[in-house]
Protein backbone atom coordinates (compact mmCIF):
# COMPACT_ATOMS: atom_id res chain seq x y z
CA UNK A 1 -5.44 14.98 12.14
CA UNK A 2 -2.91 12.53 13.56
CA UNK A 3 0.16 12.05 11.56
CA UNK A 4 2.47 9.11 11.73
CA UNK A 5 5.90 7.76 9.99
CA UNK A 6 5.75 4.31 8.13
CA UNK A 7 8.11 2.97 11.22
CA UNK A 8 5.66 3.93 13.53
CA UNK A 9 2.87 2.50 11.36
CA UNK A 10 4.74 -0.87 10.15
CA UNK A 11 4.02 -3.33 12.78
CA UNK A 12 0.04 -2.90 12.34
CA UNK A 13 -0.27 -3.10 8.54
CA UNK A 14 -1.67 -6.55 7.78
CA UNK A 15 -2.10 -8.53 4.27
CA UNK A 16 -5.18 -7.29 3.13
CA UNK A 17 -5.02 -3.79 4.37
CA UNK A 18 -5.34 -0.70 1.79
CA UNK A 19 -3.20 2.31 1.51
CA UNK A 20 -5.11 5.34 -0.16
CA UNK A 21 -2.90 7.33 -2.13
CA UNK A 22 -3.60 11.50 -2.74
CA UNK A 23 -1.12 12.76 -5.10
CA UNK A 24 -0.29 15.88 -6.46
CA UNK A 25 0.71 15.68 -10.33
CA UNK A 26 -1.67 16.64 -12.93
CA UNK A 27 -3.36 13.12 -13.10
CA UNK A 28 -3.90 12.88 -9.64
CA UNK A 29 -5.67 16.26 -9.40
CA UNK A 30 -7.66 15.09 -12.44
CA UNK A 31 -8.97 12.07 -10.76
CA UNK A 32 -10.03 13.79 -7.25
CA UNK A 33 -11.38 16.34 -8.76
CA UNK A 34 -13.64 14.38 -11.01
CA UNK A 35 -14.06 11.56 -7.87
CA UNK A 36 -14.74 14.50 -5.65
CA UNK A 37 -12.04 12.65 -3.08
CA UNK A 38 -9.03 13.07 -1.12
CA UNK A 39 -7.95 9.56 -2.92
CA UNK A 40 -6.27 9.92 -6.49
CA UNK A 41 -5.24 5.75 -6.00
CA UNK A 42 -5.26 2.45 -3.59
CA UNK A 43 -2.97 -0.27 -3.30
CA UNK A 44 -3.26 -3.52 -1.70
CA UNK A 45 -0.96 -5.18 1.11
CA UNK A 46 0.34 -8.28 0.59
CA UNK A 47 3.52 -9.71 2.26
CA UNK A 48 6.09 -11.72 1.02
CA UNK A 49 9.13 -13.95 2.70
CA UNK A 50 12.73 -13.13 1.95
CA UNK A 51 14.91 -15.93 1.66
CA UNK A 52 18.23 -16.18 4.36
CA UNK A 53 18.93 -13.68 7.00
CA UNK A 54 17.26 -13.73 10.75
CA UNK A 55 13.72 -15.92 10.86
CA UNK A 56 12.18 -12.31 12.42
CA UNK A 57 13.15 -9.79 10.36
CA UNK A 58 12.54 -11.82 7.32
CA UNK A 59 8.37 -10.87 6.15
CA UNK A 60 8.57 -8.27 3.78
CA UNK A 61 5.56 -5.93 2.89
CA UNK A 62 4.49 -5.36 -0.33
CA UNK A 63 2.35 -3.16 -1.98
CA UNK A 64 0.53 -3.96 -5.03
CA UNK A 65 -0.99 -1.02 -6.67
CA UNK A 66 -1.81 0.60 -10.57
CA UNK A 67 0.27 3.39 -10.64
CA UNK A 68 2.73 5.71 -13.56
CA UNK A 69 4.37 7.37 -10.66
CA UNK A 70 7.03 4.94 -9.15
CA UNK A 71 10.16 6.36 -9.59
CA UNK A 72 11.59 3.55 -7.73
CA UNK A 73 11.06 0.83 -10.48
CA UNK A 74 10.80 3.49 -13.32
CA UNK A 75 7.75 1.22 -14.45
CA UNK A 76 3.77 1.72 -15.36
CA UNK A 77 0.73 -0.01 -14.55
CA UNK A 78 -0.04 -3.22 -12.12
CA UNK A 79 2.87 -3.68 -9.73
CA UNK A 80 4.33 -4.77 -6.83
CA UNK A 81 7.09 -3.00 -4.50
CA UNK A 82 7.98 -3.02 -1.13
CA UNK A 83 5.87 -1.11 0.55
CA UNK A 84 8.35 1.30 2.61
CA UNK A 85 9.82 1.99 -0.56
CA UNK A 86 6.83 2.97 -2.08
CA UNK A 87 5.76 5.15 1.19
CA UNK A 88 9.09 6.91 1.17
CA UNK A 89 9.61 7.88 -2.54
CA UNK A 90 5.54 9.13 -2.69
CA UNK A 91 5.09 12.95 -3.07
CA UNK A 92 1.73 12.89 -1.29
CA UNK A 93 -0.41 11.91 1.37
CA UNK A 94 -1.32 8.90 2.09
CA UNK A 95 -3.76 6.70 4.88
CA UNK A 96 -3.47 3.27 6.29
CA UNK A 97 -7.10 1.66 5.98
CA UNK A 98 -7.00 -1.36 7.73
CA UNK A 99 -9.27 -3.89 7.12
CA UNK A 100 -11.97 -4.33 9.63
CA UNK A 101 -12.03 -7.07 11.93
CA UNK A 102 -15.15 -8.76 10.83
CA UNK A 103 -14.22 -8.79 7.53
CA UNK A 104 -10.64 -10.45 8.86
CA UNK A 105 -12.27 -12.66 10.82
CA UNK A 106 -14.25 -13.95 7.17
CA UNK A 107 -10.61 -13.74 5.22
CA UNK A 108 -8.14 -16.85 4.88
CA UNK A 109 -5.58 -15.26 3.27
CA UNK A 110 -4.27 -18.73 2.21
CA UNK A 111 -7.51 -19.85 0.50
CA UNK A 112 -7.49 -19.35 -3.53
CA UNK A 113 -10.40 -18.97 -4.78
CA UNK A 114 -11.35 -20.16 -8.03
């Protein structure tokens, strides 16, 4: 298995991307058991502006997940936090699953669908 930090990893997460989360409270063992998976949770990359500062260091990646285990915020449920936040604080594992090229190549990321 090939392991890598969230520096190393940073510069190819895209919007749109997935991380898999595999946790190991009580909750999380419940739901791989029953799932028969590795995966206890998934979160969705998004990516956000900050305002001021340098032009290139200013996108921000989020992470936009259902979770009662981020000790960061203290909060439960739907959420988004930055995403090397998230990766650091997690007692876990956790995958990058990037989404595939010909799906990217169908996604506008700017389109809202109704």
């Amino acid at each position: 298995m090939i392991q890598s930090t969230y520096e190393q990893e940073r510069p190819n997460i895209r919007v749109g991307d997935c991380l898999a989360f595999g946790g190991k409270g009580l909750f999380s063992d419940l739901i791989r058991w029953i799932s028969r998976s590795h995966v206890s949770h998934v979160g969705l990359i998004t990516e956000w502006e900050s305002a001021g500062g340098d032009p290139e260091n200013r996108r921000m990646i989020m992470l936009t997940e259902s979770t009662t285990l981020n000790k960061a915020t203290g909060k439960h449920g739907v959420q988004t936090s930055r995403c090397s936040d998230r990766v650091t604080e997690y007692d876990g594992r956790i995958w990058l699953l990037a989404l595939p090229a010909r799906a990217r190549a169908r996604f506008d990321q700017n389109e809202y669908v109704n």
